[in-house]
Protein backbone atom coordinates (compact mmCIF):
# COMPACT_ATOMS: atom_id res chain seq x y z
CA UNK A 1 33.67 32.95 -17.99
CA UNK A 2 32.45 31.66 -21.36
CA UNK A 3 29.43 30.63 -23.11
CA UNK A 4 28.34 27.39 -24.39
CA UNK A 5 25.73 25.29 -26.19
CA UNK A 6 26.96 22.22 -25.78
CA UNK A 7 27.90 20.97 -21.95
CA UNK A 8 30.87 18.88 -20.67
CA UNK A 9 29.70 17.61 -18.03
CA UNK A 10 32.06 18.13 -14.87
CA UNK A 11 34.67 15.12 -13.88
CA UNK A 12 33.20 11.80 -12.46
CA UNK A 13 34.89 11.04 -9.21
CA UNK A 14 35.60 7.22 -8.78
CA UNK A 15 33.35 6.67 -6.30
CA UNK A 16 30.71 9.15 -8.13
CA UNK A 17 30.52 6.65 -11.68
CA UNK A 18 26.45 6.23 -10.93
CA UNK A 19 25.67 9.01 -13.40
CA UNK A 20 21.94 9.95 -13.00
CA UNK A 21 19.56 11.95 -15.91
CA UNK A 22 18.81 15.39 -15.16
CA UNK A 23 15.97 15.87 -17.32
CA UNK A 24 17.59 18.44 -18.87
CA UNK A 25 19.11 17.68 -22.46
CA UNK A 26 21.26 20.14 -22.64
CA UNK A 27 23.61 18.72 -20.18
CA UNK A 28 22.60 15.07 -20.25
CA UNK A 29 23.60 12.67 -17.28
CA UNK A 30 24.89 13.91 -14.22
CA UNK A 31 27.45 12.40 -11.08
CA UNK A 32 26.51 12.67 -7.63
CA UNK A 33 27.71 15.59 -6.06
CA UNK A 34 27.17 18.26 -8.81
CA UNK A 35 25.88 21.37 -7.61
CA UNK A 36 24.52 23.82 -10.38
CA UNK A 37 22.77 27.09 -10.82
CA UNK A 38 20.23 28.68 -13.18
CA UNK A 39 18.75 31.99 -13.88
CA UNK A 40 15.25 32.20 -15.21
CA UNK A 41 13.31 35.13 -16.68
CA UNK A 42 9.66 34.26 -15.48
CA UNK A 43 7.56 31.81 -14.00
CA UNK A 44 7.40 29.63 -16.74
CA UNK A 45 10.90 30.01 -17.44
CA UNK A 46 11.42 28.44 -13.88
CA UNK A 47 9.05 25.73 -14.47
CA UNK A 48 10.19 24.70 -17.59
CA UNK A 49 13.58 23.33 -15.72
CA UNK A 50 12.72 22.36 -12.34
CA UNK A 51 9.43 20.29 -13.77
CA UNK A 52 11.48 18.01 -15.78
CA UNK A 53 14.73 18.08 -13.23
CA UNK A 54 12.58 16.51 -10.39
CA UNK A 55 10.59 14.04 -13.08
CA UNK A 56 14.11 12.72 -14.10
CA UNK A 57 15.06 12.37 -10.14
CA UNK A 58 11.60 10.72 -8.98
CA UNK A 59 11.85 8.33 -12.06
CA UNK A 60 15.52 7.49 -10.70
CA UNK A 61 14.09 6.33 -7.53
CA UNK A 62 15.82 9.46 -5.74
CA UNK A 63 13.97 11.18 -2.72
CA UNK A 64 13.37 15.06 -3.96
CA UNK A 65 13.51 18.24 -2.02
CA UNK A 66 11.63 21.82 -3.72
CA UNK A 67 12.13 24.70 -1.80
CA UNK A 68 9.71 27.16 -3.15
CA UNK A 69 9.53 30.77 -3.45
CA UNK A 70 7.75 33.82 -5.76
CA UNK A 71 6.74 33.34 -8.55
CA UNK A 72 6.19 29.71 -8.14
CA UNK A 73 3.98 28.58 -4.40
CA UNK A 74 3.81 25.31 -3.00
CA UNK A 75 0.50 24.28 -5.11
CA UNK A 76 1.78 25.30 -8.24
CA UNK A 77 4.29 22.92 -8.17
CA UNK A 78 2.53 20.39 -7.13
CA UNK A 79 0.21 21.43 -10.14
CA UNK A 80 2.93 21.81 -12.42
CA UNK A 81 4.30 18.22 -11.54
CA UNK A 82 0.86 16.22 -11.82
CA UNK A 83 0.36 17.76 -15.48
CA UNK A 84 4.03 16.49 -16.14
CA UNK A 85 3.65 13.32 -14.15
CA UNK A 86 0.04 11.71 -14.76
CA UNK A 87 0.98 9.06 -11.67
CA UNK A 88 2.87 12.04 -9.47
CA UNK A 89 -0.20 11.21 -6.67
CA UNK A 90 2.07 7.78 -6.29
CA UNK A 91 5.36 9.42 -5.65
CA UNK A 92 3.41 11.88 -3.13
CA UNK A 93 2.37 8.74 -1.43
CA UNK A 94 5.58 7.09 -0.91
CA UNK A 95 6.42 10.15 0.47
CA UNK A 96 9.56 10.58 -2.45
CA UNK A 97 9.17 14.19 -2.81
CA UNK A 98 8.61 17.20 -0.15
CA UNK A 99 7.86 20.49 -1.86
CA UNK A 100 8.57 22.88 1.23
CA UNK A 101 7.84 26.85 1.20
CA UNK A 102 10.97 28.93 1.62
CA UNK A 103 9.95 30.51 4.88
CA UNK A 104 9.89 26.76 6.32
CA UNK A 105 13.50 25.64 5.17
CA UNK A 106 15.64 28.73 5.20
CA UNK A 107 14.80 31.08 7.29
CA UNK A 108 11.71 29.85 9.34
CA UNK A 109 11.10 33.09 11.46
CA UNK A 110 14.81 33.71 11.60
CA UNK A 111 17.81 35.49 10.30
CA UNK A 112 19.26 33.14 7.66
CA UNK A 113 21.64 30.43 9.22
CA UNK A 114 23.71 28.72 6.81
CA UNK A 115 24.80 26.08 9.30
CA UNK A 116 20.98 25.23 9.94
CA UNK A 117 19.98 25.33 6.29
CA UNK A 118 23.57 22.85 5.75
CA UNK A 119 22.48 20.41 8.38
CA UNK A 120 18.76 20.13 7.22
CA UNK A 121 19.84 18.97 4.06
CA UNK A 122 22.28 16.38 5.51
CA UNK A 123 19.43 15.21 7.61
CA UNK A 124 17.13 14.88 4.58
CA UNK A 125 19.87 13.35 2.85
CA UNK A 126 20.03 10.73 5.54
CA UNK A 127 15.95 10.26 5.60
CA UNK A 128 16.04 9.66 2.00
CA UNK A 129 18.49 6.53 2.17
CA UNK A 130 16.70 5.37 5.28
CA UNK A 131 13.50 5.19 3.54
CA UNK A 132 15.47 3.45 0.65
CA UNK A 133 16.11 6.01 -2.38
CA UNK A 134 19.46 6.28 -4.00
CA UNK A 135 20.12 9.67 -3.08
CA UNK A 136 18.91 13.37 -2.80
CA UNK A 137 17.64 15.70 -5.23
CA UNK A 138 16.81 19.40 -4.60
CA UNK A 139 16.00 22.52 -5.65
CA UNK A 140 15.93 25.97 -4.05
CA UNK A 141 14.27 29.18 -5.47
CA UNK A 142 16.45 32.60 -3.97
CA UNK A 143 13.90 34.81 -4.72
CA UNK A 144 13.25 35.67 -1.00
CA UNK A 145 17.06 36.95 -0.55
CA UNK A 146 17.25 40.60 0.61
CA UNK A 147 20.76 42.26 -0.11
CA UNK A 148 22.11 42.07 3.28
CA UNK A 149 21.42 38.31 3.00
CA UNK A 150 23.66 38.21 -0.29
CA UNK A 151 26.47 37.70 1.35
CA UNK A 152 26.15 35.52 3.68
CA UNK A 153 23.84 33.23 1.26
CA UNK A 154 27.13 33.61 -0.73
CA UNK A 155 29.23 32.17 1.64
CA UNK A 156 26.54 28.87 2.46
CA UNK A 157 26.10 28.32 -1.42
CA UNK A 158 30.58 27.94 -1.40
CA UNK A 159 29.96 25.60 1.73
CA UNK A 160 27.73 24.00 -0.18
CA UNK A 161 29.44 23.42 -3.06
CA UNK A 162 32.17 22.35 -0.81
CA UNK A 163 30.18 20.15 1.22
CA UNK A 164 27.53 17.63 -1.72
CA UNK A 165 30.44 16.35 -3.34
CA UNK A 166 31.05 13.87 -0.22
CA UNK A 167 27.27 12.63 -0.79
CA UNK A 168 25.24 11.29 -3.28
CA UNK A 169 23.25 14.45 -3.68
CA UNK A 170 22.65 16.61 -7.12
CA UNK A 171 21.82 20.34 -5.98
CA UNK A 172 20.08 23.00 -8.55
CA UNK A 173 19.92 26.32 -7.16
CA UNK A 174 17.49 28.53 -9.01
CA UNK A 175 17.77 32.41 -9.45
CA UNK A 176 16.26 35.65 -10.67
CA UNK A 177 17.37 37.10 -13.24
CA UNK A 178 15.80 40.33 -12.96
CA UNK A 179 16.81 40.75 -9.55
CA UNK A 180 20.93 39.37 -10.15
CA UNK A 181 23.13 42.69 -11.24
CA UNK A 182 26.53 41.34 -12.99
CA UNK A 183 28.16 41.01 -9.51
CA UNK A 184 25.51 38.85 -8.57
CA UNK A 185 25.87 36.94 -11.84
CA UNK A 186 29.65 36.65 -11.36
CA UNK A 187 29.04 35.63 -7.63
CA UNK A 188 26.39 32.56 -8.30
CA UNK A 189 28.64 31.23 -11.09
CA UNK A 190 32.17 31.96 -9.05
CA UNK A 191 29.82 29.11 -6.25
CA UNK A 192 28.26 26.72 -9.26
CA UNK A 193 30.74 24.56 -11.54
CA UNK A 194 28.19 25.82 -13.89
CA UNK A 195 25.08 27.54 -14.44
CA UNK A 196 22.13 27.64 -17.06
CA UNK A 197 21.00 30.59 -18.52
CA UNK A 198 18.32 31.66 -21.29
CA UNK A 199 19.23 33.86 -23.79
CA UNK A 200 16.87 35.23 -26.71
CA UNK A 201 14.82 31.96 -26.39
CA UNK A 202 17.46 29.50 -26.37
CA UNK A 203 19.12 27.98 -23.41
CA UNK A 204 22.95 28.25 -22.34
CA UNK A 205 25.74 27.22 -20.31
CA UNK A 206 27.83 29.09 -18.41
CA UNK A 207 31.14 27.21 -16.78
CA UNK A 208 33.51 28.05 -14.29
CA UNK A 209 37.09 27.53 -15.39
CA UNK A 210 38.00 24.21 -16.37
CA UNK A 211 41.40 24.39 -14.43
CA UNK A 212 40.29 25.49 -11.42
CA UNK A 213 37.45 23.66 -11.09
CA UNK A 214 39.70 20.64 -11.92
CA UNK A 215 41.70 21.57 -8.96
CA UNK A 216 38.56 21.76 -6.48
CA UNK A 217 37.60 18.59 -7.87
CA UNK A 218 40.92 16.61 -6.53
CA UNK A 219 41.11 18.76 -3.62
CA UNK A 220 37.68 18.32 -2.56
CA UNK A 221 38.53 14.46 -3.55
CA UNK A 222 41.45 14.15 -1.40
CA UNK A 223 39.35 15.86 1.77
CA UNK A 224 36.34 13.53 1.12
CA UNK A 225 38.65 10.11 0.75
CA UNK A 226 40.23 11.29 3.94
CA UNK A 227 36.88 11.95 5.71
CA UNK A 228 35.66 8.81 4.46
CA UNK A 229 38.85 6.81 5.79
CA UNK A 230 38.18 8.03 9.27
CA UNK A 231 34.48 8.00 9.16
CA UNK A 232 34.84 4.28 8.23
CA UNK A 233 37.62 3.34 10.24
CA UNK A 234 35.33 5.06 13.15
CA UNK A 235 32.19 3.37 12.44
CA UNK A 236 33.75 -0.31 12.35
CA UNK A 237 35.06 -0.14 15.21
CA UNK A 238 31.93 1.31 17.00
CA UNK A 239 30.16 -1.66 15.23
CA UNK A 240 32.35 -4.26 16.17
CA UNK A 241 31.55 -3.16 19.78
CA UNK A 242 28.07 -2.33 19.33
CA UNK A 243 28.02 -6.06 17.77
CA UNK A 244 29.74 -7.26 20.70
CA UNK A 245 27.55 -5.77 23.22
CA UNK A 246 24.69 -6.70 21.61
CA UNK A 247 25.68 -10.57 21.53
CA UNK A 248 25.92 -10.63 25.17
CA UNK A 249 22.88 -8.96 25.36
CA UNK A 250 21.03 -11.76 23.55
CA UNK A 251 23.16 -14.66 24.85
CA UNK A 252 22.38 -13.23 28.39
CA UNK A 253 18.15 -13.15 26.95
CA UNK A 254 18.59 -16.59 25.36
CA UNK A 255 19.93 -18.03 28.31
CA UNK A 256 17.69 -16.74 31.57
CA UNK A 257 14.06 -16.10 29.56
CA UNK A 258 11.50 -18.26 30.64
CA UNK A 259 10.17 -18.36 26.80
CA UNK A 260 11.06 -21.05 25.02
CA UNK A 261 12.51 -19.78 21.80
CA UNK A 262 14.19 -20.79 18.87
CA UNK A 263 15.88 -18.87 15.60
CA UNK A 264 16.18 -20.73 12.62
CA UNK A 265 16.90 -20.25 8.95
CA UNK A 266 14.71 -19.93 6.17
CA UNK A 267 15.34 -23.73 5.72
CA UNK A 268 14.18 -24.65 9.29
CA UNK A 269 17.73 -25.10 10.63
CA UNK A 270 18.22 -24.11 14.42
CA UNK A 271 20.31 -20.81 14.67
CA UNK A 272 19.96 -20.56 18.25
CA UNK A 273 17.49 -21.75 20.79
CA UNK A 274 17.12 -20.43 24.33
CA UNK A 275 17.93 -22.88 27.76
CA UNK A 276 14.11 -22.82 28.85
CA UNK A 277 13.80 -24.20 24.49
CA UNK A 278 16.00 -27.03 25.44
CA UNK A 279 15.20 -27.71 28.89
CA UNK A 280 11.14 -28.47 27.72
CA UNK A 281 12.52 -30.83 25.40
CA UNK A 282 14.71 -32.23 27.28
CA UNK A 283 17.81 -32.08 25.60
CA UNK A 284 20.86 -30.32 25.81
CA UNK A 285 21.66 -26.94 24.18
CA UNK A 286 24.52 -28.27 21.96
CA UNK A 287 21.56 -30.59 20.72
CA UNK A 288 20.26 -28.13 18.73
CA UNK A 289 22.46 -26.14 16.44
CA UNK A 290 23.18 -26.35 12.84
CA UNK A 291 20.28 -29.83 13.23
CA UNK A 292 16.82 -29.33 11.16
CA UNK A 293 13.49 -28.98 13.45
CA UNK A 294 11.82 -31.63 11.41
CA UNK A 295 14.37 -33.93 11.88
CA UNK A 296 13.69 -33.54 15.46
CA UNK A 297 10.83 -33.42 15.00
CA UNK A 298 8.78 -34.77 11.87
CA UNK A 299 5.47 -33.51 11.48
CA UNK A 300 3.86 -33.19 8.52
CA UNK A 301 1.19 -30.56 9.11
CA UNK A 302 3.61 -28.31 10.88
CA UNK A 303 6.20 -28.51 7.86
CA UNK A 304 3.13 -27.86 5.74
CA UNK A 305 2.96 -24.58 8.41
CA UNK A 306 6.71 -23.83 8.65
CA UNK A 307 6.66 -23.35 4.83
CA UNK A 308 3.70 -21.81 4.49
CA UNK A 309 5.34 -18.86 6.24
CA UNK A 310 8.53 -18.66 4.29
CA UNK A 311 6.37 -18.70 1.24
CA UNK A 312 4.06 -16.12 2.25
CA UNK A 313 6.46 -13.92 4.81
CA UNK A 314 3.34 -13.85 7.11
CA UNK A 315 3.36 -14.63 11.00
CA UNK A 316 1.32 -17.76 12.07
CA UNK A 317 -0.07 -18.15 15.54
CA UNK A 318 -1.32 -21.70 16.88
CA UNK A 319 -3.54 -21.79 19.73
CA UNK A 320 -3.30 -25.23 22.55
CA UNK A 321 -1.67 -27.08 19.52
CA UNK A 322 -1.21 -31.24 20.82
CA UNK A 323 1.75 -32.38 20.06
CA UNK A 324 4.03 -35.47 20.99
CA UNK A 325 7.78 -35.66 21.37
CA UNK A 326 9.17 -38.37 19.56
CA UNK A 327 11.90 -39.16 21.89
CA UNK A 328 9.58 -38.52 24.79
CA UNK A 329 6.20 -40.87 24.13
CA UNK A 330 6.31 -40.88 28.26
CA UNK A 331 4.89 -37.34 27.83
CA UNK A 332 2.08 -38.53 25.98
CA UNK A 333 0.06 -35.46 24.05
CA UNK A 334 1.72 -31.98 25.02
CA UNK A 335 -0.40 -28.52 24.29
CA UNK A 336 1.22 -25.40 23.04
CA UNK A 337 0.58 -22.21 22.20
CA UNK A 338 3.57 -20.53 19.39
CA UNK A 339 4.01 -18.19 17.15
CA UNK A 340 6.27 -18.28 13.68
CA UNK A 341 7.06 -14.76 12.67
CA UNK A 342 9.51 -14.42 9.52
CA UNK A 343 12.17 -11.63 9.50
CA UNK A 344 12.51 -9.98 6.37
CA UNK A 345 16.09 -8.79 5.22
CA UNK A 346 16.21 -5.02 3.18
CA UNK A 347 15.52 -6.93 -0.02
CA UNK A 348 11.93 -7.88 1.63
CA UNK A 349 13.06 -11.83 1.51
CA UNK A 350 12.98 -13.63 4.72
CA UNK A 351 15.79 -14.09 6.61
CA UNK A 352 15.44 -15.84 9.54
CA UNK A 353 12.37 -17.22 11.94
CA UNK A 354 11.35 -16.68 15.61
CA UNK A 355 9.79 -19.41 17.03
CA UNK A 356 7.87 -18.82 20.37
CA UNK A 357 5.65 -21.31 22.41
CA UNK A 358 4.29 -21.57 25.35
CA UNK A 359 3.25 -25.00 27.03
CA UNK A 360 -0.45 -25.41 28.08
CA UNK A 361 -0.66 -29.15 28.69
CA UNK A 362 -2.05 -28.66 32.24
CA UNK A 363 -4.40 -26.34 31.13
CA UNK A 364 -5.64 -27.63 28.39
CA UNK A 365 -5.49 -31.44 30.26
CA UNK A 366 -8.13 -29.66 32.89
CA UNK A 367 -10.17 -27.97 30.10
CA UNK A 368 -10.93 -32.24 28.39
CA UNK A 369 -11.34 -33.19 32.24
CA UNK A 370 -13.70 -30.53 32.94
CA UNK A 371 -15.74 -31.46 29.58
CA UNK A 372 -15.72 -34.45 30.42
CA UNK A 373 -17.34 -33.67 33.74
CA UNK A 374 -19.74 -31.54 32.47
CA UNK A 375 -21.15 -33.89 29.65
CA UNK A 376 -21.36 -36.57 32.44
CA UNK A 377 -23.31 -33.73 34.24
CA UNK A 378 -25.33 -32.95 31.63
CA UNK A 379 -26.40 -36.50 30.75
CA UNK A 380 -27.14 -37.27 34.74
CA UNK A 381 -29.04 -34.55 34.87
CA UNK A 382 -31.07 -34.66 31.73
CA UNK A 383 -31.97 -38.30 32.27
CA UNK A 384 -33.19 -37.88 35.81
CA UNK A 385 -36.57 -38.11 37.26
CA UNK A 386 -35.97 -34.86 39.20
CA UNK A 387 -35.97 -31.30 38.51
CA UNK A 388 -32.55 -30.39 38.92
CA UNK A 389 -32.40 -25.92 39.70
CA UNK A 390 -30.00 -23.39 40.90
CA UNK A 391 -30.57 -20.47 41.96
CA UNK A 392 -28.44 -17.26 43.24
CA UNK A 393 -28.33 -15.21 46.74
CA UNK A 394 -31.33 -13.62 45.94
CA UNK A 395 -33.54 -16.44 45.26
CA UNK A 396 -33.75 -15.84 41.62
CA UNK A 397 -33.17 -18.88 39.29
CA UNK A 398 -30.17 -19.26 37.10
CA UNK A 399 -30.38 -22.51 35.94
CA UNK A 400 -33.48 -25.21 35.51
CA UNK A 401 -33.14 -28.58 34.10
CA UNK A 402 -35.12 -29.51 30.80
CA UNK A 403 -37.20 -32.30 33.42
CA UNK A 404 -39.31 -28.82 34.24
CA UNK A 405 -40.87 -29.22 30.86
CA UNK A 406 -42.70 -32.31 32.79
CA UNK A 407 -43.32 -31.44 36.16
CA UNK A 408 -44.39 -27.59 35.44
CA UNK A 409 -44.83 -27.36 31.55
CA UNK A 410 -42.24 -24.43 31.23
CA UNK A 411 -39.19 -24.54 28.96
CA UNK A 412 -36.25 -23.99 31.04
CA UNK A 413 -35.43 -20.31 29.82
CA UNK A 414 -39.17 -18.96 30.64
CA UNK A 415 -38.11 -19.20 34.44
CA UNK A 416 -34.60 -17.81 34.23
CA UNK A 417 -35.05 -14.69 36.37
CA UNK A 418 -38.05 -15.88 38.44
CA UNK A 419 -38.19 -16.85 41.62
CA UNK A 420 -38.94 -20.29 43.19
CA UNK A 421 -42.10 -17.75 44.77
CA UNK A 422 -43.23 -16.38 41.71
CA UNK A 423 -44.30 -20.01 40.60
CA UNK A 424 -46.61 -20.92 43.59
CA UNK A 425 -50.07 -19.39 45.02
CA UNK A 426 -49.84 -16.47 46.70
CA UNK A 427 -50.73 -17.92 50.30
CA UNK A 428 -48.01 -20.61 49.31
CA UNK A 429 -45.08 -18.12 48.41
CA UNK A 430 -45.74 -16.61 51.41
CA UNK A 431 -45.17 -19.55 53.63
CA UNK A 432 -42.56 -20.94 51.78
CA UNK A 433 -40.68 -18.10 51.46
CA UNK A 434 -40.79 -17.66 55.42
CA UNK A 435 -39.42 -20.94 55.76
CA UNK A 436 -36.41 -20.30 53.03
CA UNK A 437 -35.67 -17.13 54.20
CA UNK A 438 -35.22 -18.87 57.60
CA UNK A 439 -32.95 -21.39 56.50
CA UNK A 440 -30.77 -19.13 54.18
CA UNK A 441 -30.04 -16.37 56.60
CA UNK A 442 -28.14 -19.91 58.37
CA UNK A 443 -26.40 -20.82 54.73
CA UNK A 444 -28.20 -24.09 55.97
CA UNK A 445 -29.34 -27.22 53.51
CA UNK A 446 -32.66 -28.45 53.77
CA UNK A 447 -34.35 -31.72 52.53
CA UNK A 448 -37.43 -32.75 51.80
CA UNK A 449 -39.46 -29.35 51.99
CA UNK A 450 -43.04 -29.72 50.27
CA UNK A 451 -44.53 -26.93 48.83
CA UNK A 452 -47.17 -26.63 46.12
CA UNK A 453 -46.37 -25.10 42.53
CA UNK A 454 -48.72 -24.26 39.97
CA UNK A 455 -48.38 -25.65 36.47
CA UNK A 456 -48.04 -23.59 33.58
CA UNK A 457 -52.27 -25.28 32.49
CA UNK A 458 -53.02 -23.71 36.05
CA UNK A 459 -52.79 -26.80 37.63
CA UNK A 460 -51.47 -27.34 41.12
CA UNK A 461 -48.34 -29.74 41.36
CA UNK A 462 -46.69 -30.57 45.05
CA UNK A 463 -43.08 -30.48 44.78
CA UNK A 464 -40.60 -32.35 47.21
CA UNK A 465 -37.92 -29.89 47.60
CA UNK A 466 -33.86 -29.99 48.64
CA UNK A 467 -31.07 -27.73 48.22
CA UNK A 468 -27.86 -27.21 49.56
CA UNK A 469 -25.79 -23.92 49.62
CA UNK A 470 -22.61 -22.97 47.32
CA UNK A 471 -20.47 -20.41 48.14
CA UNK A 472 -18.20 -18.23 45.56
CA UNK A 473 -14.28 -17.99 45.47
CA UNK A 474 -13.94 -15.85 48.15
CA UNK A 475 -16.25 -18.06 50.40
CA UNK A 476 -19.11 -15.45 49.90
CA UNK A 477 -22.73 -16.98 49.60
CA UNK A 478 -23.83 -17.66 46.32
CA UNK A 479 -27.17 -19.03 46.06
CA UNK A 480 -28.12 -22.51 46.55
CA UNK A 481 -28.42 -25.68 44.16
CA UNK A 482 -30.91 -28.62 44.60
CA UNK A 483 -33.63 -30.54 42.99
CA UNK A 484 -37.49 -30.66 43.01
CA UNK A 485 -39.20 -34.11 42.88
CA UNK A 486 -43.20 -34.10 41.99
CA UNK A 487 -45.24 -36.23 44.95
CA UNK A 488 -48.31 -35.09 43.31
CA UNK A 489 -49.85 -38.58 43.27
CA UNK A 490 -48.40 -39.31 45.88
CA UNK A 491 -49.53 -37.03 48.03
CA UNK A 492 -53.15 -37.55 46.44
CA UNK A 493 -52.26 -41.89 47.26
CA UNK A 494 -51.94 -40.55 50.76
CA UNK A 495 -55.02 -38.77 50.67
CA UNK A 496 -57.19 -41.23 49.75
CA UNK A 497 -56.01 -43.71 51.90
């Protein structure tokens, strides 16, 4: 064992020439899979290395584990990191650094489990460069270790040192110097390539021996090129045939949804369209790949859309959109309703569209028809002499023509709610209600029924009433519809003659 000021820092693998910063100038830049220790004094003794270790890794764009322990909690890290990191708040929200108590990570209500502990950090490892950072960085205090955990923490820190140089991880493992005897000493640096250590104010290195560390390096190499060869060989074939299954998967969705659907390239080309695609169009599948949509099928204001989407990497959803197939003008105007949506690649660029419709012609054909109905409707019954009504099962009115405003003087709204009844004399509802409740109970029509009304001046107004029953869509009763016709002078013609 010797002593140094000045660090070497440990041979880069070949795959392992990404050197990171450590923070720490005393031993500069560091490869993936180093693994170090270092004994500290006091609490700001531990601070003082940690602090700017994990600055250096969140700066690096590396995700960053702290397992804490006495004399440093939870919140004084976090503490400790926003007065050394003014944005730290940022990292916290991307979720780039856990700091996790000790009695969460390595022992979590039971006896210490170095095959646990190993795995968690592979599986944090492997959250890390699914989220998108370049590797793992942690940090573990030891302060919690009772003696008869020494060993056997021992043991996990030589699988661990064993175990990060096949991963792009950079471990520090942080001990107490008060509590470490020499054998302890001798055991954390026998498990570390090298460790740091402050003496009379001034920091230190202590290495392992060059030669056999040199030797654990090419072992370790040899063992992780091997893994790697296998793991490899392993995963491409599982991907070839997890490729292969899924491309009869799709083929077998492309070809028997009832969607019409199309990929296509950023550039509007078809990928791949589905049979139901090419069967609304009319053309064959073989029609379609490798051609542009727009030479298809020009159209200006959906290019304008098509690129719009590309440009922005936002979906766009069109609702009973007309359009006419060039090669079909027997069609005449078509409705659909289709959706763009881009698909972004890792580097957040788009790389390819879905492009989903559904055809509402008929729909949207018996929507204008029905419009058209009811403005022809509308324009009959606003320009007739008669008062055109409806009301429901219970006699109550749901609807009143604006020709009310002459025969009765009410708007049309002040009677919604009333009753035919409720505008007549009280003798008058009575005997016209005797006579409607006769008819109704026989969902009959009736013509020509006269019955007085009185105007909204107080005025009395005969009324030459018909209706005729309407039933719902299960064939229950509904109410009935009709008009009202005033033969107030003529009933007073009649009169006088």
């Amino acid at each position: 064992m010797e002593r140094k000021s000045a660090f070497r820092p440990r041979p880069v693998k070949e795959n392992q020439t990404d050197l990171r910063k450590s923070g720490l100038e005393i031993i500069g830049d560091l490869p993936w899979g180093t693994h170090f220790s270092h004994f500290y004094e006091d609490r700001d003794g531990l601070l003082s290395i940690l602090v700017p270790f994990f600055k250096a890794g969140l700066e690096s764009n590396e995700f960053c584990i702290w397992i804490t322990a006495d004399p440093v909690g939870v919140e004084d890290a976090r503490k400790a990191m926003r007065l050394a990191m003014p944005d730290f708040e940022y990292y916290l929200s991307k979720k780039q650094m856990e700091i996790i108590p000790y009695s969460d990570w390595y022992t979590r209500g039971k006896p210490f489990d170095s095959k646990t502990v190993l795995e968690s950090w592979v599986s944090k490892y492997i959250q890390g460069l699914a989220k998108g950072f370049q590797g793992l960085r942690a940090s573990g205090n030891t302060s919690w270790l009772d003696k008869e955990d020494w060993d056997a923490f021992i043991r996990y820190e030589r699988e661990v040192d064993n175990v990060i140089g096949s991963y792009r991880m950079i471990a520090l493992c942080s001990y107490s110097l008060e509590r470490c005897g020499a054998q302890a000493v001798l055991d954390v640096v026998s498990t570390h390539p090298f460790a740091l250590i402050k003496r009379r104010g001034r920091l230190e290195v202590i290495e392992r021996s060059e030669q056999k560390f040199a030797e654990e390096v090419l072992l370790r190499a040899n063992r992780e090129l091997e893994m790697r060869v296998d793991a490899r060989t392993s995963e491409l074939v599982g991907l070839n045939e997890r490729l292969m299954e899924e491309s009869r998967r799709l083929k077998a969705f492309f070809d028997h949804t009832i969607t019409p659907l199309a990929f296509l390239d950023r550039d509007f080309n078809f990928i791949m369209v589905s049979r139901s695609y090419a069967d609304k169009a009319g053309r064959d599948l073989s029609d379609f790949t490798g051609k542009n949509h727009f030479e298809l099928y020009p159209h200006e204001e959906n290019q304008a859309i098509f690129a719009s989407v590309v440009r922005e990497k936002k979906p766009y959803v069109a609702v009973a959109k007309p359009f006419e197939y060039p090669d079909h003008p027997e069609w005449g105007v078509t409705y659909w309703d289709w959706s763009l949506v881009p698909i972004l690649d890792a580097s957040g660029e788009v790389s390819f569209l879905v492009f989903s419709l559904k055809e509402v012609t008929e729909e949207k054909r018996a929507e204008l028809a029905l419009r058209k109905s009811e403005d022809r409707f509308r324009a009959l019954v606003e320009t007739t002499s008669d008062w055109v009504w409806e009301v429901d099962r219970n006699a109550v009115y749901t609807y009143a023509s604006p020709k009310i405003r002459e025969i009765l003087g009410y708007e049309p709204e002040e009677i919604i709610g009333k009753t035919p009844f409720d505008l007549m004399p009280p003798e008058e509802a009575s005997r016209i209600s005797a006579a409607f409740n006769s008819i109704a109970v026989l969902r009959r029509p009736f013509r020509l029924l006269e019955n007085v009304n009185l105007h909204k001046d107080g005025r009395p107004v005969t009324l030459e009433t018909s209706g005729t029953p309407f039933f719902d869509e299960k064939g229950e009763f509904a109410g009935y519809r009709g008009i009202d016709r005033d033969i107030t002078g003529r009933k007073a013609a009649e009169a006088e003659a």
